[in-house]
Every structure is written in structure tokens, then in C-alpha cells.
N, C-alpha and C. Protein backbone atom coordinates (compact mmCIF):
# COMPACT_ATOMS: atom_id res chain seq x y z
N UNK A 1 70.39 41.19 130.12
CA UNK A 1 69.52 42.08 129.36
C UNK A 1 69.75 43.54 129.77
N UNK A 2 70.02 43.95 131.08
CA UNK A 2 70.07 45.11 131.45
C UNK A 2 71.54 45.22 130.69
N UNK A 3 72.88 44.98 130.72
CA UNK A 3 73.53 45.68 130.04
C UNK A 3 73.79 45.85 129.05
N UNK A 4 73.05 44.68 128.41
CA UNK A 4 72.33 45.65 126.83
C UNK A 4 71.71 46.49 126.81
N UNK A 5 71.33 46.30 127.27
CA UNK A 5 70.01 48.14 127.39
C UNK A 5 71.28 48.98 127.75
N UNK A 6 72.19 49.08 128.67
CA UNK A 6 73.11 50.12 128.85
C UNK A 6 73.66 50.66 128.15
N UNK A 7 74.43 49.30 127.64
CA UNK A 7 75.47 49.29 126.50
C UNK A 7 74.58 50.08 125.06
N UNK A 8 73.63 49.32 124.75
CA UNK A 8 72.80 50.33 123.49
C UNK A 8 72.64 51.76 123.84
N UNK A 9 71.91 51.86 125.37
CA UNK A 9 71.72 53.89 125.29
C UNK A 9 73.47 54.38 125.39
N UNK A 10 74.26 53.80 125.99
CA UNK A 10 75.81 54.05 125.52
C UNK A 10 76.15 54.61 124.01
N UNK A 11 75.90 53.50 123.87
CA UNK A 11 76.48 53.67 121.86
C UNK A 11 75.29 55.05 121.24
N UNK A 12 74.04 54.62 121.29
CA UNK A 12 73.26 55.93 120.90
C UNK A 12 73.42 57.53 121.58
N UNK A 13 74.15 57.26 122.50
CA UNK A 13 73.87 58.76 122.84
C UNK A 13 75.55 59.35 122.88
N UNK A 14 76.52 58.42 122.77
CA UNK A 14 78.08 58.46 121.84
C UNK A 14 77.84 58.59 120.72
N UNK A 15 76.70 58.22 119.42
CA UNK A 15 77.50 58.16 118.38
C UNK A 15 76.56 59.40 117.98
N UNK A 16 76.15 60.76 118.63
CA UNK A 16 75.74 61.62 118.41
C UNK A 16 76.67 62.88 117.61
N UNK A 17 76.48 63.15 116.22
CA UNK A 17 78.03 63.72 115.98
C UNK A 17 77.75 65.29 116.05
N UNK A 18 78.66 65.32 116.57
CA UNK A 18 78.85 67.03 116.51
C UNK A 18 79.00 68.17 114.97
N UNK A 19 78.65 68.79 115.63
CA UNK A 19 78.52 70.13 113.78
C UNK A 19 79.67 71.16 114.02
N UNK A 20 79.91 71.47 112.61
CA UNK A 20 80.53 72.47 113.21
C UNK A 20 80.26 73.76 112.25
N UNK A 21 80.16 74.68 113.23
CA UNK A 21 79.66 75.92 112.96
C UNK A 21 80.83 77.41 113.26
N UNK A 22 80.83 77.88 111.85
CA UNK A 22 81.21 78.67 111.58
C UNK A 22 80.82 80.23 112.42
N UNK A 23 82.37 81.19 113.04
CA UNK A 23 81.69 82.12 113.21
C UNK A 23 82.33 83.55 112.95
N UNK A 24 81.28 84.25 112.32
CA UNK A 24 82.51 85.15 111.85
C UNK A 24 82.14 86.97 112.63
N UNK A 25 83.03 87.75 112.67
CA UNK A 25 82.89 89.12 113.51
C UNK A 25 83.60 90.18 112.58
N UNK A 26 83.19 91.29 112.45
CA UNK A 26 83.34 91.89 111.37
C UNK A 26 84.32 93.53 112.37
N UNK A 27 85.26 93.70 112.19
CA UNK A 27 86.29 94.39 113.15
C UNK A 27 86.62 95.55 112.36
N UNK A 28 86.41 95.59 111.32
CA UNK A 28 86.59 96.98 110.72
C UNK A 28 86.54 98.15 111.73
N UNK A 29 85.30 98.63 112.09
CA UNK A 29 85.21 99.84 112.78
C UNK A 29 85.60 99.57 114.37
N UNK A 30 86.30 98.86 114.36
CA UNK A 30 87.13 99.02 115.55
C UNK A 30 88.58 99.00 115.72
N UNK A 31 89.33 99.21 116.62
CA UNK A 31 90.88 99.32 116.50
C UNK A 31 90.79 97.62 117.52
N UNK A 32 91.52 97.16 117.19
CA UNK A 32 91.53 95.89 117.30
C UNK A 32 92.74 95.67 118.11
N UNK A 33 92.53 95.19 119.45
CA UNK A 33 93.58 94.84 120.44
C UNK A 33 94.80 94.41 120.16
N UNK A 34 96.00 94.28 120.62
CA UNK A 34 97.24 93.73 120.42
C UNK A 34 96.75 92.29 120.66
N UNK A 35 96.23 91.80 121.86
CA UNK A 35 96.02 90.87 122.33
C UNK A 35 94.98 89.96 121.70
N UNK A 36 94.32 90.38 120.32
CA UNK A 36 93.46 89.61 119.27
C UNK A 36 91.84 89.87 119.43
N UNK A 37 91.39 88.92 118.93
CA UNK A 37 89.80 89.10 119.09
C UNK A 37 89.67 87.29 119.32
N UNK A 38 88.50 87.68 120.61
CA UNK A 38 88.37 86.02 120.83
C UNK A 38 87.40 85.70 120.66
N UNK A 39 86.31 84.93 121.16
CA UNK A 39 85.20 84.31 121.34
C UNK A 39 84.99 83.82 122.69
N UNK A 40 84.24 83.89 123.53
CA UNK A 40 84.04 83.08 124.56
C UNK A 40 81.83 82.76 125.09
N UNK A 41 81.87 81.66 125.03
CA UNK A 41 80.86 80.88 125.71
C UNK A 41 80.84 79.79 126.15
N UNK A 42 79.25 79.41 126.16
CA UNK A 42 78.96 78.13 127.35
C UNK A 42 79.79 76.78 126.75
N UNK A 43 79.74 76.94 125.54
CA UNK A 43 80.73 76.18 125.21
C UNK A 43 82.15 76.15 125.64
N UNK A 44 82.88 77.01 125.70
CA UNK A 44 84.24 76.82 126.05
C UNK A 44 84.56 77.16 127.67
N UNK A 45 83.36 77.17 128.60
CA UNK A 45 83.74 77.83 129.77
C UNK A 45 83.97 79.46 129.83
N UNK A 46 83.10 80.11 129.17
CA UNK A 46 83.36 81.42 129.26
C UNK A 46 84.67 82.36 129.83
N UNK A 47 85.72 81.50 128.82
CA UNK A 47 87.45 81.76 129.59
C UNK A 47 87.11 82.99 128.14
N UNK A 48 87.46 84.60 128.37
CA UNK A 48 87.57 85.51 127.47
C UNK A 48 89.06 85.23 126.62
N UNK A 49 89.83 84.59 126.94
CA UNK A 49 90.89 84.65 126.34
C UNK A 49 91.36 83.03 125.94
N UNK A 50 90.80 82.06 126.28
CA UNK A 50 90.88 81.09 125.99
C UNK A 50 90.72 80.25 124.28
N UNK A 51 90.12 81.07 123.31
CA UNK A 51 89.70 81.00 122.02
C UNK A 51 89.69 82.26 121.21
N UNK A 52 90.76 82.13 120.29
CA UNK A 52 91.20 83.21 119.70
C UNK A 52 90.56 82.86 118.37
N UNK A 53 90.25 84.06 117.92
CA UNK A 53 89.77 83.81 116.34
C UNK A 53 91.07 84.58 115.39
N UNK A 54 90.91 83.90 113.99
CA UNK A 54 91.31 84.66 113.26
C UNK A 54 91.30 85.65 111.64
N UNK A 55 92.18 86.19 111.63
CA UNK A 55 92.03 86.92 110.20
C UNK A 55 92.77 86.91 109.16
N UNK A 56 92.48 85.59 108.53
CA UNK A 56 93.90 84.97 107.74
C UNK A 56 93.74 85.57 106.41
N UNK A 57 92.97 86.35 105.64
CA UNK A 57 93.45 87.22 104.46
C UNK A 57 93.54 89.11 105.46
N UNK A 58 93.57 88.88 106.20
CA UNK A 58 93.66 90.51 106.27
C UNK A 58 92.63 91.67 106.59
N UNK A 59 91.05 91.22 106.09
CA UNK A 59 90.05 91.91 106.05
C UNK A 59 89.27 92.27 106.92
N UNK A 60 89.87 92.47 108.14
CA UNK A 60 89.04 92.82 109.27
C UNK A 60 88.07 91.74 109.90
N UNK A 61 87.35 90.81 108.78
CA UNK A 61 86.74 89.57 109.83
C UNK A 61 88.06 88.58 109.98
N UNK A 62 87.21 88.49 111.63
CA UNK A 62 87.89 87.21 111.79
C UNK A 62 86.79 86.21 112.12
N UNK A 63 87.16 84.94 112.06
CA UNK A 63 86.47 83.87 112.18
C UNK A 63 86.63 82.73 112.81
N UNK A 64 86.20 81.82 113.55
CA UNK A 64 86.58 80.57 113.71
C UNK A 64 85.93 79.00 113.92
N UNK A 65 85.57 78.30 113.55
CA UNK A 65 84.88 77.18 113.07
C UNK A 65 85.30 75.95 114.56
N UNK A 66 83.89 75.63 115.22
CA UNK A 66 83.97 74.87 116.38
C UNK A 66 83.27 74.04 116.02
N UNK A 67 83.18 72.75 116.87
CA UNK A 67 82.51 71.54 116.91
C UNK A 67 81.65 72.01 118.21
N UNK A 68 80.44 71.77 117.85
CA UNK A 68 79.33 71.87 119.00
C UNK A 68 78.18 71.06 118.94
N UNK A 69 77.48 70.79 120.14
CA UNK A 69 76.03 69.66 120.35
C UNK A 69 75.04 69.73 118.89
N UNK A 70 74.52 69.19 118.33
CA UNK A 70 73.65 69.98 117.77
C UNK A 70 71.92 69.74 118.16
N UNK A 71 71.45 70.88 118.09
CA UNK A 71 69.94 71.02 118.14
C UNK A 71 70.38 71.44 119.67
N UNK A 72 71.23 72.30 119.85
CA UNK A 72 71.55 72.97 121.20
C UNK A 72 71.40 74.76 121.16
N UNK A 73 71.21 75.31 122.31
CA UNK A 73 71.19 76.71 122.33
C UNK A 73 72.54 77.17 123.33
N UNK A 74 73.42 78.02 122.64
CA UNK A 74 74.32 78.83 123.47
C UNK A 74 74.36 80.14 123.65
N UNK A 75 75.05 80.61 124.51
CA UNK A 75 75.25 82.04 124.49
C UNK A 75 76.75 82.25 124.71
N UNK A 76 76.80 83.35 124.03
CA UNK A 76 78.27 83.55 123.33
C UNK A 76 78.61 84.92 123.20
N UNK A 77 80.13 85.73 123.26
CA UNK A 77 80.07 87.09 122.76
C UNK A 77 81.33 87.06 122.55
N UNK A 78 81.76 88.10 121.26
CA UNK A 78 82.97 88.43 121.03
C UNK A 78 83.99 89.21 121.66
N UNK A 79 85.12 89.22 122.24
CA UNK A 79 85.97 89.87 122.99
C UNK A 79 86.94 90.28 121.83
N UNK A 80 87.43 91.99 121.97
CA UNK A 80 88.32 92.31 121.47
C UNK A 80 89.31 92.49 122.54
N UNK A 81 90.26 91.40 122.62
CA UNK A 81 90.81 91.49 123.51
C UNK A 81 91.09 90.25 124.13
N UNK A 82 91.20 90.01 125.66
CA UNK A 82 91.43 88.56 126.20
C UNK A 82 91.39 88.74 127.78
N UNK A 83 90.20 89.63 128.00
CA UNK A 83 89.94 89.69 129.05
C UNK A 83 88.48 90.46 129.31
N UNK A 84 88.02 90.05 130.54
CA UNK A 84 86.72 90.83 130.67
C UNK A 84 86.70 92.30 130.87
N UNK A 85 85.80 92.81 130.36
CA UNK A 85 85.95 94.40 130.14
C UNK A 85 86.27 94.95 128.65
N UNK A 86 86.46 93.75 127.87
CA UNK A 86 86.87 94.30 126.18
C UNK A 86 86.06 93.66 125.60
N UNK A 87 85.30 92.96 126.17
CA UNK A 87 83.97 92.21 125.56
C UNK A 87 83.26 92.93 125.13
N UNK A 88 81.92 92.61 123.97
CA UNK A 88 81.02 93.59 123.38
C UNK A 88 79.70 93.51 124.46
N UNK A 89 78.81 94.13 124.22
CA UNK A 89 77.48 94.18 124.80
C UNK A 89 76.38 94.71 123.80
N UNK A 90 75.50 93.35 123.46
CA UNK A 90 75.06 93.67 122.24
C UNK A 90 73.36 93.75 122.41
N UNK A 91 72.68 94.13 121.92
CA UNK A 91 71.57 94.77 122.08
C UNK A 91 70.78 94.20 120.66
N UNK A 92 70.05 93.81 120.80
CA UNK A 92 68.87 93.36 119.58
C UNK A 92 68.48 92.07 119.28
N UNK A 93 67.93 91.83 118.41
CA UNK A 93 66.88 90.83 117.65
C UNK A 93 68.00 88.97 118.42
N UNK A 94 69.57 89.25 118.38
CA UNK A 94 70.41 88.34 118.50
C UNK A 94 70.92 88.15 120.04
N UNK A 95 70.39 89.03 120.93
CA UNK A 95 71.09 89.14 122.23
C UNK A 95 69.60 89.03 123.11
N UNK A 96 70.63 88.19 124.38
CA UNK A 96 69.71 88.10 125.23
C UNK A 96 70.08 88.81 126.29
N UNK A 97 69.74 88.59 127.85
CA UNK A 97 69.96 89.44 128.69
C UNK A 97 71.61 89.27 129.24
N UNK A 98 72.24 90.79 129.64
CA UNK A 98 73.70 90.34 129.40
C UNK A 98 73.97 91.00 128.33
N UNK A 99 73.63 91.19 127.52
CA UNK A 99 74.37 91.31 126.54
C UNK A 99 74.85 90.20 125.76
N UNK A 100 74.76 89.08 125.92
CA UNK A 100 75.41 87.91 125.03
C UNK A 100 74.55 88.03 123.55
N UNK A 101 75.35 87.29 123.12
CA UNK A 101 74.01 86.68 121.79
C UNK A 101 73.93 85.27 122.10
N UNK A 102 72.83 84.83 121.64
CA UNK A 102 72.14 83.31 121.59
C UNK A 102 72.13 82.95 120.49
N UNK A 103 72.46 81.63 119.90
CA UNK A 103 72.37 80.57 118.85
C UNK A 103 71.62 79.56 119.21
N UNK A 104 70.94 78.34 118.22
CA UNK A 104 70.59 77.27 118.48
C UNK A 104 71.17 76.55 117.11
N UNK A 105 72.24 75.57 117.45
CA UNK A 105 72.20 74.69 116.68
C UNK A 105 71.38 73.83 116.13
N UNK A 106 71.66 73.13 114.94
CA UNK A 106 70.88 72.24 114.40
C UNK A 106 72.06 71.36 113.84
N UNK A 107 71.25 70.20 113.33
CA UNK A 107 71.85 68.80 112.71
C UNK A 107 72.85 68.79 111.63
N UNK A 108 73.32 70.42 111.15
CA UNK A 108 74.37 70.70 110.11
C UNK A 108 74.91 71.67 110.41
N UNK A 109 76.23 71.44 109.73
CA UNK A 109 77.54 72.32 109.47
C UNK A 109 76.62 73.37 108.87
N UNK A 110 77.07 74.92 109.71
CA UNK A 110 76.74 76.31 108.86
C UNK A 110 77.99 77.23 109.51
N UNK A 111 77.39 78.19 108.77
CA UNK A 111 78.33 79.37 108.86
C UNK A 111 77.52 81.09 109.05
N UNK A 112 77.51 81.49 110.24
CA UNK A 112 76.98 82.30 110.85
C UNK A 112 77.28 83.43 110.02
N UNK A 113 76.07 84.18 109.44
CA UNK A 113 76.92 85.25 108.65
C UNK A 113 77.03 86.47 109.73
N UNK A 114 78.62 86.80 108.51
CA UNK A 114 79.57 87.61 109.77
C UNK A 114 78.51 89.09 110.62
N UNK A 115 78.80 89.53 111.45
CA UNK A 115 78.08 90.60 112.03
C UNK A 115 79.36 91.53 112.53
N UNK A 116 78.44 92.85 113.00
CA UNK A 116 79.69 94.04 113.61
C UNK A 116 79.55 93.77 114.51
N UNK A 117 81.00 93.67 115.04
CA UNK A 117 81.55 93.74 116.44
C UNK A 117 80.52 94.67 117.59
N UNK A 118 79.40 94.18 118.27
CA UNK A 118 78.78 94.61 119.32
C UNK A 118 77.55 94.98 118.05
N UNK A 119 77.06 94.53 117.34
CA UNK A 119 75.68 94.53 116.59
C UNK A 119 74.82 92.90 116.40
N UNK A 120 73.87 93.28 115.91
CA UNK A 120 73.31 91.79 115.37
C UNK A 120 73.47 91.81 113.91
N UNK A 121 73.67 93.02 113.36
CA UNK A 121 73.99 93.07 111.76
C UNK A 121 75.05 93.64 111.18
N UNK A 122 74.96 93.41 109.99
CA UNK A 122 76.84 93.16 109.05
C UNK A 122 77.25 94.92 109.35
N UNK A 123 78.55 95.32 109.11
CA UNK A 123 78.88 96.69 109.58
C UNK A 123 78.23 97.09 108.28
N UNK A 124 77.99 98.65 108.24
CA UNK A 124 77.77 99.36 106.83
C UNK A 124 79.02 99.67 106.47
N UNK A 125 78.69 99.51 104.88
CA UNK A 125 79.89 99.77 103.94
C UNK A 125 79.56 101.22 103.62
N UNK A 126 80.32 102.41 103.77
CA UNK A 126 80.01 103.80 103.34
C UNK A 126 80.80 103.43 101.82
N UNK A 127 79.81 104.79 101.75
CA UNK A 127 80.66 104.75 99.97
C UNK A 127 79.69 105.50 99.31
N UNK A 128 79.55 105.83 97.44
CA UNK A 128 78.27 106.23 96.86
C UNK A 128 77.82 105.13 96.54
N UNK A 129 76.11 105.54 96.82
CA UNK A 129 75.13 104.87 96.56
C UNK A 129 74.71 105.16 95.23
N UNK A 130 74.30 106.24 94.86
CA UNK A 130 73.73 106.52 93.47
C UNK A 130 74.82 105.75 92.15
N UNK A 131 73.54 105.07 91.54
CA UNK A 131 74.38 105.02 89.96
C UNK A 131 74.69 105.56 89.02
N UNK A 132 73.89 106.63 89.37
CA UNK A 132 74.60 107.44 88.11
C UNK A 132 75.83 107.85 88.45
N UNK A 133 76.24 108.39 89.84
CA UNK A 133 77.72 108.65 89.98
C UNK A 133 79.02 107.87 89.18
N UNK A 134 80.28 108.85 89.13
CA UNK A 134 80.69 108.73 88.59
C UNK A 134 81.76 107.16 89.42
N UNK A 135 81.54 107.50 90.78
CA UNK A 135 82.07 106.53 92.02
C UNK A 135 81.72 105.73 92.70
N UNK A 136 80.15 105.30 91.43
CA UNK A 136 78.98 104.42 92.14
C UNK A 136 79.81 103.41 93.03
N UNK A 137 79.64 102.94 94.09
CA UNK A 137 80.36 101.80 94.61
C UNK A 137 78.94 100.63 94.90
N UNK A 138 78.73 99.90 94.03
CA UNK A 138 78.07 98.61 94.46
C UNK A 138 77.91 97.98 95.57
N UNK A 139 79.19 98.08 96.34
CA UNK A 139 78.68 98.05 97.66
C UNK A 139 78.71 98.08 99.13
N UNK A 140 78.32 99.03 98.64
CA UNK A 140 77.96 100.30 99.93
C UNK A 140 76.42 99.76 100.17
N UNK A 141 76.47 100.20 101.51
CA UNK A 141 75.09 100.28 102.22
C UNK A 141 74.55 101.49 102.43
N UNK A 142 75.39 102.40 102.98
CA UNK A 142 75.33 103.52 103.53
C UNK A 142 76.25 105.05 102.44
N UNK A 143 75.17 105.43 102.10
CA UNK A 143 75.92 106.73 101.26
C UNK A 143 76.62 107.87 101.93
N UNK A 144 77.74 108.18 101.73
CA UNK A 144 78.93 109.16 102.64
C UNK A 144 78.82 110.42 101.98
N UNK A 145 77.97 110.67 101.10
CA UNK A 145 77.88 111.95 100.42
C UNK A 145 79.20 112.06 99.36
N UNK A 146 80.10 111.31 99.02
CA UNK A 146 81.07 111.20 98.18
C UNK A 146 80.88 111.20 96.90
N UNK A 147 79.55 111.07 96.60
CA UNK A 147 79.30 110.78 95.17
C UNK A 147 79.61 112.38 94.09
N UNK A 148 80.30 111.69 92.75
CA UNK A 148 80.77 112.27 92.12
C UNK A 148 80.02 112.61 91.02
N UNK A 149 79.77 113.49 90.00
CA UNK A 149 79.06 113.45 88.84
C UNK A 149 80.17 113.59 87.59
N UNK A 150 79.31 113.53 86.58
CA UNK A 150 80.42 113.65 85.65
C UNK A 150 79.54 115.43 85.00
N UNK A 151 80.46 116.52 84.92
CA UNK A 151 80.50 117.71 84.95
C UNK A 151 80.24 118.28 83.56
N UNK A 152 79.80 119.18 83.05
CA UNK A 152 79.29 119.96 81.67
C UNK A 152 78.51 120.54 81.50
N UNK A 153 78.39 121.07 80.46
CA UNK A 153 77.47 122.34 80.24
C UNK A 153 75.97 121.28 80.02
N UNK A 154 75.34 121.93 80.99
CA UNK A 154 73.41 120.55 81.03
C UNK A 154 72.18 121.45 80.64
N UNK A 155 73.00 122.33 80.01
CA UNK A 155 71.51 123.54 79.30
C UNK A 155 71.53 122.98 77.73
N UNK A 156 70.31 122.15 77.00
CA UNK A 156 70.01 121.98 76.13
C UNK A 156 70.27 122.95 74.99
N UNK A 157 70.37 123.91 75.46
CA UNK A 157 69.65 125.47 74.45
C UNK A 157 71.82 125.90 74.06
N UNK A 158 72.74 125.56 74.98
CA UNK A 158 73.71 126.07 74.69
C UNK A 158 74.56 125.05 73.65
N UNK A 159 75.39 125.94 72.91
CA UNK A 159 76.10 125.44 71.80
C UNK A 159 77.28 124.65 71.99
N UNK A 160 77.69 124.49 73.57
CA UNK A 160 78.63 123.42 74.12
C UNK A 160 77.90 122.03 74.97
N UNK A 161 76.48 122.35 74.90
CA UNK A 161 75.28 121.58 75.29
C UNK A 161 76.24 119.71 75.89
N UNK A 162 76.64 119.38 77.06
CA UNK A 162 76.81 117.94 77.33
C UNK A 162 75.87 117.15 78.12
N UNK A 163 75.25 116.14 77.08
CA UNK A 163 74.47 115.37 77.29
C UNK A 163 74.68 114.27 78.19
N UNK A 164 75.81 113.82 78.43
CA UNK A 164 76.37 113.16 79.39
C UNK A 164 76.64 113.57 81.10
N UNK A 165 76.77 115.13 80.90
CA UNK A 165 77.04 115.50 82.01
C UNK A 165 75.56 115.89 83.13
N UNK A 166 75.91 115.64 84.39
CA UNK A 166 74.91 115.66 85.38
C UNK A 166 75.02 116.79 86.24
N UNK A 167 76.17 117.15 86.32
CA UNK A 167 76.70 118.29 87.24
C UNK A 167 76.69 119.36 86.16
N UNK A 168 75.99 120.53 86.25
CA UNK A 168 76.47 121.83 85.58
C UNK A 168 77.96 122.53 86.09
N UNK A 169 79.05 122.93 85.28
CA UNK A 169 79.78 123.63 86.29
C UNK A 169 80.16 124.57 85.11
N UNK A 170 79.15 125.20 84.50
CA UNK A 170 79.07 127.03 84.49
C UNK A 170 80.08 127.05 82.76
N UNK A 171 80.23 125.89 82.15
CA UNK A 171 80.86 126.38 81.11
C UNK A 171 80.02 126.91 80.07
N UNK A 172 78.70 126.86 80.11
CA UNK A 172 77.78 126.63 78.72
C UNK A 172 78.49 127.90 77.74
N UNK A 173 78.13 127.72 76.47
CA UNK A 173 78.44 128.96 75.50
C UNK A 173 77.05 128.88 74.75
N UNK A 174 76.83 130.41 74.34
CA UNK A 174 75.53 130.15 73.95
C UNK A 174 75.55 131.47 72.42
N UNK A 175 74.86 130.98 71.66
CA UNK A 175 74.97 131.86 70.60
C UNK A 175 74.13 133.31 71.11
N UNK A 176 74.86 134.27 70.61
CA UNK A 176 74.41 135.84 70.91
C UNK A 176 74.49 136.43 69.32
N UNK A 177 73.17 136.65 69.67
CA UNK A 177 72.59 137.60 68.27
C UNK A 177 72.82 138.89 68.07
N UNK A 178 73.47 139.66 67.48
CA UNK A 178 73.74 140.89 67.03
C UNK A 178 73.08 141.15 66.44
N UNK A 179 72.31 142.73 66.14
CA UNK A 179 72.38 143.27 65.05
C UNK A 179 72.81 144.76 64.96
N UNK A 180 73.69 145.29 63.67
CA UNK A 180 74.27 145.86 63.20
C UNK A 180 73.14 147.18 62.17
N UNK A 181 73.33 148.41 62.40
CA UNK A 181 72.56 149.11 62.00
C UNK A 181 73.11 150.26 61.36
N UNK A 182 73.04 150.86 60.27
CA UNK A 182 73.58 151.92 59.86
C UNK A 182 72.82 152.87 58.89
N UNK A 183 73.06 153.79 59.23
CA UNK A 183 72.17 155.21 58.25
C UNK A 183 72.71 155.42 56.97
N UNK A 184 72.31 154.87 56.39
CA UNK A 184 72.98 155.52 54.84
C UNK A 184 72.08 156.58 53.89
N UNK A 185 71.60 157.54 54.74
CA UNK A 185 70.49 158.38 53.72
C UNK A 185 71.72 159.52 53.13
N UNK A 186 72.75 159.24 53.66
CA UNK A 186 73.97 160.63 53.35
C UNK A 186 74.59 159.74 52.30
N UNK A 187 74.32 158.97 51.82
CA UNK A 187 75.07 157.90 51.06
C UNK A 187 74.60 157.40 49.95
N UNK A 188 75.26 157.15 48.70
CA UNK A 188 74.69 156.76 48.13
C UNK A 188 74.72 155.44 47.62
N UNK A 189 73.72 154.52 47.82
CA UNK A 189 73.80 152.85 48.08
C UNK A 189 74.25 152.55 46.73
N UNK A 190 75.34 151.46 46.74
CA UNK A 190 75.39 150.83 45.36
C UNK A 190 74.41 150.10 44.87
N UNK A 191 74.81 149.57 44.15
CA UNK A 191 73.70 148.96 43.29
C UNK A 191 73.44 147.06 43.94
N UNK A 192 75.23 146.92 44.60
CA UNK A 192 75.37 145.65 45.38
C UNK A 192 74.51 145.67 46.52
N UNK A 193 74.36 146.66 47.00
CA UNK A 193 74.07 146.68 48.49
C UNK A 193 75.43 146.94 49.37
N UNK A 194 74.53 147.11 50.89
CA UNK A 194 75.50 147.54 51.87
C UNK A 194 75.80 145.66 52.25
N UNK A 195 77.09 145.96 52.73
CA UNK A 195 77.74 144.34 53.42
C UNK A 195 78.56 144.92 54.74
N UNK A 196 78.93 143.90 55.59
CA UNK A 196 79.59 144.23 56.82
C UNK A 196 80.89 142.95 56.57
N UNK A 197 81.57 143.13 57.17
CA UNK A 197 83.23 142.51 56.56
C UNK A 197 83.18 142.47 58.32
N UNK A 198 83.60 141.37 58.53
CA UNK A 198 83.97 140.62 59.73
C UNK A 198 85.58 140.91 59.77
């Protein structure tokens, strides 16, 4: 009877399956080591160079997808680089003391959304914010002052008047009223009247 009992907490606490969880680091605003960008935690033995992530279209994240306990807590940080001293030190809502960040797994496959290299949140995208610009960029987080207008005369009252345009840049034309005056008491008026010939 006892090595049934063994043999059963054996099999139950073997056939516990592991998750795997996605992780991604967002490297844009950094110059990015020869030597890669890694990952290291309690999971892998905190070797800085032992787990390399990567960036297989090009875009500055890199990522890499592990098998881990689930309904577990780790601590973890990204290394640019593959050694201690190129590691991040991250500060907020995601980091504990150290500087690491902390996770807790659960009972499913996810995918950590990506963050900036030494933040708890995604990098900002500069760019224009406003829509009316002519360079709106959708998405941007952060406005760089780049924004463009589209340019014309924006005085209602002028005769080149553009309704489209947001930016004034000084073309307006505007009708100017003359008038034309002449003495004819030395004269003697026809019967047509006086006219002015352009």
C-alpha cells in the first residue's frame, strides 16, 4: 500500500505540465550589444549570458518563449549584452527589489506584452499626434512636434480664401476698392456720360 501511495504522489506531481510563456523586450532606444540581448532568471540560474533572445523580423523586439512551473513567481531581467553590468535596473509597478521584475505564472500559455528595455511599459512611439495633421501618425504615443498642416490663405473675407488649409502662410488676395474722381465743371459732359477705360 505504501508504494502506491508513492508511486501515485510520483505520477501526480510528474504529470504537472509546464506553460510556456512568451517574452518580449522592446530595444529600439537602445544601441544593442554585439554580444545580443539575453534574459536571465531563477529559472535559468541567473547565468546573464546563458539565454539569448531573439529578433527574427528585424524590429528591435526581441523575444523568447520558455517552458516554466506554472502558478509560480520569478524574477527575471533583461541583459543587453552577456554579462553582468549590461543588465537593466528597472524601477516600477513590475520590479521588485534589485531591480529585477517579478512574474507569476499561471495554468496557460501567454505572452508577456513586450516592454522597454529597463521600463515596466511599451517604449513611446514619437511621431504626430494631431489628426488633423497632414503626418498624423496613428501610432505614436508621444508627439515630437513634427506635425505638419496643410497651408493657405484661412481668412474667410479673402478672394483666394482655402478652406482646407490650417496653416496661414501669408498668400491671401483680397479685393481693393478704388474710387476714381474727376472735375468736369471745365467740361462739357456728353449726353453719354463720363466712363473710365481700363
Amino acid at each position: 500500500l505504501l508504494i502506491n501511495i508513492i508511486l501515485i504522489f510520483f505520477l501526480i506531481t510528474n504529470s504537472v505540465a509546464q506553460v510556456n510563456l512568451t517574452f518580449q523586450v522592446d530595444m529600439t532606444q537602445q544601441e544593442v550589444s554585439a554580444d545580443g540581448v539575453h534574459i536571465a532568471g531563477a529559472f535559468q540560474g541567473w547565468d546573464p549570458g546563458a539565454t539569448a533572445m531573439n529578433d527574427e523580423d528585424g524590429d528591435n523586439i526581441y523575444a523568447i518563449t520558455l517552458s516554466l512551473n506554472p502558478n509560480t513567481s520569478y524574477e527575471y531581467k533583461f541583459v543587453n549584452g552577456n554579462v553582468w553590468g549590461s543588465d537593466e535596473y528597472v524601477q516600477g509597478d513590475c520590479s521588485v527589489e534589485g531591480g529585477n521584475r517579478l512574474l507569476t505564472t499561471t495554468e496557460a500559455d501567454s505572452t508577456i506584452s513586450e516592454v522597454c528595455y529597463g521600463s515596466c511599459i511599451a517604449c513611446p512611439v514619437y511621431g504626430c499626434t494631431d489628426s488633423s495633421a497632414n503626418n498624423y501618425n496613428q501610432g505614436a504615443t508621444e508627439d515630437d512636434g513634427s506635425c505638419s498642416y496643410a497651408s493657405g490663405c484661412t481668412d474667410s473675407t479673402a478672394l483666394n480664401y482655402d478652406e482646407g488649409a490650417i496653416e496661414d502662410d501669408g498668400s491671401c488676395e483680397f479685393a481693393v476698392s478704388v474710387t476714381f474722381q474727376v472735375d468736369m465743371t471745365q467740361q462739357e459732359v456728353s449726353a453719354d456720360g463720363v466712363h473710365i477705360a481700363d
